[in-house]
Each structure stands twice: as structure tokens, then as C-alpha cells.
Protein backbone atom coordinates (compact mmCIF):
# COMPACT_ATOMS: atom_id res chain seq x y z
CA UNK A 1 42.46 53.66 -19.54
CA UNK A 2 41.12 52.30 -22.31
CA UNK A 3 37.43 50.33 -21.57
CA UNK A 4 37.51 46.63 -21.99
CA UNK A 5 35.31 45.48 -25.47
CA UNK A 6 32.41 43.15 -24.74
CA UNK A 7 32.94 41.12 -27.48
CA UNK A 8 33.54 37.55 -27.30
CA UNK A 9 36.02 35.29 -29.37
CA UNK A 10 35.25 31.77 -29.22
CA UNK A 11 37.99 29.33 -31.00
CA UNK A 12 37.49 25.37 -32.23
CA UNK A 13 40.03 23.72 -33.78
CA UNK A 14 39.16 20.56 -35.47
CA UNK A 15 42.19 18.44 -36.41
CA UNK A 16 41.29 15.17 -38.65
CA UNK A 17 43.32 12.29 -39.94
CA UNK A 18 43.46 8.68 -41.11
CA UNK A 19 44.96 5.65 -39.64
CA UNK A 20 45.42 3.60 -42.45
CA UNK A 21 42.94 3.74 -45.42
CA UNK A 22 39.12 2.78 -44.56
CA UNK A 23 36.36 4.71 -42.80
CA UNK A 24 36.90 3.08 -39.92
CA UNK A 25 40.32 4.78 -39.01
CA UNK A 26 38.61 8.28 -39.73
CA UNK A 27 39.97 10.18 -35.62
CA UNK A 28 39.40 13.31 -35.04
CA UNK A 29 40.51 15.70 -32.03
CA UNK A 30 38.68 18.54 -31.28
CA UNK A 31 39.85 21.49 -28.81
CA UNK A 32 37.59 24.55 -27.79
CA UNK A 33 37.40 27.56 -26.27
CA UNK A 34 34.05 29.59 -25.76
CA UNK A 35 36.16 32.85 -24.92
CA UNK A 36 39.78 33.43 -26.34
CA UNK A 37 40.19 35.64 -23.03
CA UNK A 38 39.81 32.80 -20.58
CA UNK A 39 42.37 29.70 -20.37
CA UNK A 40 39.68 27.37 -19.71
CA UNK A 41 39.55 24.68 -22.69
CA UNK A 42 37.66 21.61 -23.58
CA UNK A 43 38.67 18.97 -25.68
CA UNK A 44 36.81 16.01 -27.24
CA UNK A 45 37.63 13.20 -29.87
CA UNK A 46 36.03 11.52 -32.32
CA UNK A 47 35.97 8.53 -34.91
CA UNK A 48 33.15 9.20 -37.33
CA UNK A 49 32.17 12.80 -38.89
CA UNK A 50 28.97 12.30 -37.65
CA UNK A 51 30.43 12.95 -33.69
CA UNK A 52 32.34 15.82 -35.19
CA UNK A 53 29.15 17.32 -36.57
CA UNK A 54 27.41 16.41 -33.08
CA UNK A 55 30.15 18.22 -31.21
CA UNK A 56 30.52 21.39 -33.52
CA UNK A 57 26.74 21.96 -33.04
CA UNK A 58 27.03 21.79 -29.29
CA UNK A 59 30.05 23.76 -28.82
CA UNK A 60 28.30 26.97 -31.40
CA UNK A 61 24.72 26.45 -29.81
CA UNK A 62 26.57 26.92 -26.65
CA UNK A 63 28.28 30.02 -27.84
CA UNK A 64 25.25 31.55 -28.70
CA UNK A 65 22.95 31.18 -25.68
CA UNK A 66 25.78 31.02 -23.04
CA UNK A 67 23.90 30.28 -19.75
């Protein structure tokens, strides 16, 4: 039996778009996972890239120093 690897896999997807043509229909869906092994997922949306950026640093800060 082959020993199970203690490496983790975490996956965020970040899908963007535009609803029309200004800054103000910027959307964004976000959908994370902190191990690919485990179901478990989180997701989050956003209308400016400034969320997106908040978000993203959350989500790998988290995957660092898992608590």
C-alpha cells in the first residue's frame, strides 16, 4: 500500500467579465479550495479588482499558515 503524500494542492479559480462597457460593470466570481483532496469549497464575488486582490491575498495567506 502505497503511503499517502503530504502535499497539499490548493485551487482558485478567478472568473472575470463585463456587463456592458464601464468600470462599473467589472463582476468577478471567485471559487476556492485550500486542499484539492477535500470537497469543501468557498466562493466569493466581486465588482472591483481591488476585492479580487483583497480576496486572492486572503485565500494564499491562508494557504500558507493554515491554522
Amino acid at each position: 500500500m502505497k503511503p499517502q503524500s503530504s502535499d497539499r494542492t490548493g485551487i482558485l479559480i478567478v472568473r472575470l467579465w463585463i456587463e456592458g462597457n464601464a468600470r462599473e460593470d467589472f463582476r468577478a466570481r471567485i471559487t476556492q479550495t485550500l486542499d484539492s483532496a477535500s470537497p469543501e469549497q468557498a466562493m466569493a464575488t466581486a465588482a472591483n479588482p481591488e476585492d479580487v486582490y483583497a480576496v486572492v491575498k486572503t485565500w494564499v495567506e491562508t494557504f500558507v499558515n493554515p491554522n
